[in-house]
Protein backbone atom coordinates (compact mmCIF):
# COMPACT_ATOMS: atom_id res chain seq x y z
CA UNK A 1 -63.05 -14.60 127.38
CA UNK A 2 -64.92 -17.13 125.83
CA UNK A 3 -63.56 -20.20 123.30
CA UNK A 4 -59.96 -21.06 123.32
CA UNK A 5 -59.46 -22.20 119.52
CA UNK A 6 -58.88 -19.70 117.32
CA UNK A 7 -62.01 -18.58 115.36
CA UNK A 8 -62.56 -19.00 111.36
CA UNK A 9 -64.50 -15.89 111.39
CA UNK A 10 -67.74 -15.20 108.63
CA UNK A 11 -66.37 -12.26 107.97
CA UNK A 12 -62.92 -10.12 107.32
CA UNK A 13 -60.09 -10.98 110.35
CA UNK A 14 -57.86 -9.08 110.63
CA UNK A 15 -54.58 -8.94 112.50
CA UNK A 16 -51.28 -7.26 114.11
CA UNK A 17 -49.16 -4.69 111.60
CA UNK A 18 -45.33 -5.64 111.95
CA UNK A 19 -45.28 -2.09 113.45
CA UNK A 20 -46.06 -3.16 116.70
CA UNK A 21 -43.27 -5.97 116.84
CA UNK A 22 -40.38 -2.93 116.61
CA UNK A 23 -40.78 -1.92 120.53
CA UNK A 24 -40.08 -5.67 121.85
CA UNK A 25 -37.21 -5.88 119.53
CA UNK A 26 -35.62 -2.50 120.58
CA UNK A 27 -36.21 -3.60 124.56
CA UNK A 28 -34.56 -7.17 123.17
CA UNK A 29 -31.15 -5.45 121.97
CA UNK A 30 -31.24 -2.95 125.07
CA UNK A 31 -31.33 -6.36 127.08
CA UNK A 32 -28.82 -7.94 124.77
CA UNK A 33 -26.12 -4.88 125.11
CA UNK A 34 -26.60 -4.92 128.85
CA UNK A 35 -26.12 -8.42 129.54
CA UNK A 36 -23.37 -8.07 127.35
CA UNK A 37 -21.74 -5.74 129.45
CA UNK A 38 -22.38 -7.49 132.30
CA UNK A 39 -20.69 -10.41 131.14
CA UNK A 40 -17.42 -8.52 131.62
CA UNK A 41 -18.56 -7.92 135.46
CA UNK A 42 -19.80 -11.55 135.88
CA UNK A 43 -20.73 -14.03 133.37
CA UNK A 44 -23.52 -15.61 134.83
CA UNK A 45 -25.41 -12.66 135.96
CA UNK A 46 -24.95 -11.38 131.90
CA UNK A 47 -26.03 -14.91 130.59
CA UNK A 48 -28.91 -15.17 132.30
CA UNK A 49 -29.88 -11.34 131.39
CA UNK A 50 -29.54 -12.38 127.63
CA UNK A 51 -31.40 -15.53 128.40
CA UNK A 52 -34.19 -13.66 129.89
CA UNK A 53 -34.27 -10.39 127.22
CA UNK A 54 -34.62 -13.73 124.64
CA UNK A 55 -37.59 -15.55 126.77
CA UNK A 56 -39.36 -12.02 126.75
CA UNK A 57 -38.97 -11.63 123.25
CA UNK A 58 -40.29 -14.64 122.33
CA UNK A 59 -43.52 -14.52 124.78
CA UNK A 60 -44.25 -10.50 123.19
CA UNK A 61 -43.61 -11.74 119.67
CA UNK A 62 -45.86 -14.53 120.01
CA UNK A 63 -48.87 -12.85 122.33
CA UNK A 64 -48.91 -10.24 119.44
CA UNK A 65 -49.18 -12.55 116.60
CA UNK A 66 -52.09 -14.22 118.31
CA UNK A 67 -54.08 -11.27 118.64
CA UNK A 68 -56.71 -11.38 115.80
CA UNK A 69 -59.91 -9.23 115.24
CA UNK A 70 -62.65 -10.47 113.51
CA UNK A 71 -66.01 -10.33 112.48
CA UNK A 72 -68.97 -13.07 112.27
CA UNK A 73 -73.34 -13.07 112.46
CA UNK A 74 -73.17 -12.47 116.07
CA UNK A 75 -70.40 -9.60 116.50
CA UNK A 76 -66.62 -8.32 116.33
CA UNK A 77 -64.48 -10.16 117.93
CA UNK A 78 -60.84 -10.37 119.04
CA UNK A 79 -58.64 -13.45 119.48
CA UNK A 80 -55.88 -13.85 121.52
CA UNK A 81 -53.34 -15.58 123.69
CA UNK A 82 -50.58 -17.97 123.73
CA UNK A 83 -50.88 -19.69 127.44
CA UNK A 84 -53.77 -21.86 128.44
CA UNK A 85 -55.14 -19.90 130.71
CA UNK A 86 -54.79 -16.78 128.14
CA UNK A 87 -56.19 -17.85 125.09
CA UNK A 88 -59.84 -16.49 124.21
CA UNK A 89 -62.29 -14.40 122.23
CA UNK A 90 -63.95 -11.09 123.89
CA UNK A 91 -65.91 -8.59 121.81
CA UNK A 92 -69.09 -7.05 121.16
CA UNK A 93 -72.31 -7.96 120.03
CA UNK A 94 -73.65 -6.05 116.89
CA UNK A 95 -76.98 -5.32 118.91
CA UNK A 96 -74.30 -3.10 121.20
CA UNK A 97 -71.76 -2.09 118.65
CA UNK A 98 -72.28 1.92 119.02
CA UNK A 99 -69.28 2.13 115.88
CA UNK A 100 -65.83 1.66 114.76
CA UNK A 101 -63.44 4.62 114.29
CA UNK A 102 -59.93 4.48 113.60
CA UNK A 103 -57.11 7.05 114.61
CA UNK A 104 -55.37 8.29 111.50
CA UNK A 105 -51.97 10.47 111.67
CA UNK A 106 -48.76 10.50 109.39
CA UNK A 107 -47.20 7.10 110.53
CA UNK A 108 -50.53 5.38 110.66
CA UNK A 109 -50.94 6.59 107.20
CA UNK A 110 -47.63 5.91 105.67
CA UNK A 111 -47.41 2.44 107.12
CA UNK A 112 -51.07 1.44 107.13
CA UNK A 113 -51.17 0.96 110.55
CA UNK A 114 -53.77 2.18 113.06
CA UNK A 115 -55.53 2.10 116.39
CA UNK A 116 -58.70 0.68 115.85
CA UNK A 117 -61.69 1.29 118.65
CA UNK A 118 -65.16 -0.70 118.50
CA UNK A 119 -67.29 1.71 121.02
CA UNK A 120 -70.17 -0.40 122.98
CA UNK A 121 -73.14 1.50 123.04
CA UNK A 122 -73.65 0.99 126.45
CA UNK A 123 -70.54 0.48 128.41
CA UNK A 124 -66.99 1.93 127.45
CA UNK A 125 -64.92 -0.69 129.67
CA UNK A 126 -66.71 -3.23 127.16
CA UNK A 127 -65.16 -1.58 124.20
CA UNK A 128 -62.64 -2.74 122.22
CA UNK A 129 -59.27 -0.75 121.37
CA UNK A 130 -56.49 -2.52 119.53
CA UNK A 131 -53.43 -0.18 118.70
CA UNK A 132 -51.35 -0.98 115.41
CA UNK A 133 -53.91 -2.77 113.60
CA UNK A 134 -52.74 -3.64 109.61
CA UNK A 135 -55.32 -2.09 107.44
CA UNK A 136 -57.11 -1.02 110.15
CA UNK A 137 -58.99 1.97 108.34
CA UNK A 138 -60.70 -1.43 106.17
CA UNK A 139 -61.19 -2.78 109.00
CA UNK A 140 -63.63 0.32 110.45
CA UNK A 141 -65.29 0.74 106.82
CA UNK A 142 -65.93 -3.15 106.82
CA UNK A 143 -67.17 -3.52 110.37
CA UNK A 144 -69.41 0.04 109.89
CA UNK A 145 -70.90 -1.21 106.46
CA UNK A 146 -71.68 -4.84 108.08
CA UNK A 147 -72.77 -3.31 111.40
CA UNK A 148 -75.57 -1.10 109.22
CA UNK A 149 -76.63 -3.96 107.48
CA UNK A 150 -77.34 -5.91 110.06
CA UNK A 151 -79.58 -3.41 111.79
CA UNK A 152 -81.17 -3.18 108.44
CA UNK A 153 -81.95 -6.49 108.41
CA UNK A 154 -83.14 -6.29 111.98
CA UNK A 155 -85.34 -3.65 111.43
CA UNK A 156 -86.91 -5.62 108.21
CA UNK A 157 -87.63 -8.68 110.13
CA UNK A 158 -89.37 -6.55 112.87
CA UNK A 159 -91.56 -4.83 110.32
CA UNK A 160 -92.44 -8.60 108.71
């Protein structure tokens, strides 16, 4: 991970679909009704259940709104992080992008959310995967058409 501000990227960012904040919130009101219940067993032991369903809701709401993928001269890029020792940008290079595909099914469809995958051409551990993506089919059709013109330009300049 590289910078820790948060980029102003060339090109198209794009960021986290609202789908993906529905799992902490159901695990946030399964932690809510148990430490509710446990309040009648000892009140403590339910407070501090609540307490800490609420702390983990706000650290998974917050990591997932930082998480931003975006594009620039030199690559695509993702963003994210809320701690200090969290926060930064990993990606790929367009010299190694291989492509972008996207995963399409019903729900992805219907609520223009997908999983988005930037393959490396070299090395799949380097490649980037980002589930629940908003507008994440534009986001493969902008980082395809921008990948092929850069290696248009590339080849140009070699031929020069």
């Amino acid at each position: 991970m590289g910078s820790q501000q948060q980029p102003v990227g060339i090109g198209q960012r794009y960021t986290v679909s609202w789908v993906a904040y529905v799992r902490p919130a159901i695990v946030f009101l399964i932690m809510f009704g148990i430490g509710y219940v446990l309040i009648d067993v000892n009140g403590w032991l339910g407070g501090i259940f609540m307490a800490f369903g609420l702390g983990l809701l706000i650290v998974q709401v917050l990591t997932i709104h930082s998480v931003a993928l975006y594009t620039d001269d030199q690559g695509v890029w993702v963003y994210s992080g809320i701690f200090p020792w969290s926060k930064g940008t990993s990606g790929v290079k367009w010299r190694d992008v291989e492509d972008a595909v996207y995963f399409p099914n019903f729900l992805g469809w219907l609520l223009k959310s997908y999983t988005v995958r930037i393959g490396h051409r070299f090395t799949k551990s380097s490649e980037i995967v980002l589930p629940h993506i908003a507008r994440g089919h534009d986001a493969v059709m902008h980082i395809n058409d921008f990948h092929r013109k850069v290696l248009t330009a590339n080849s140009m300049d070699g031929m020069v």
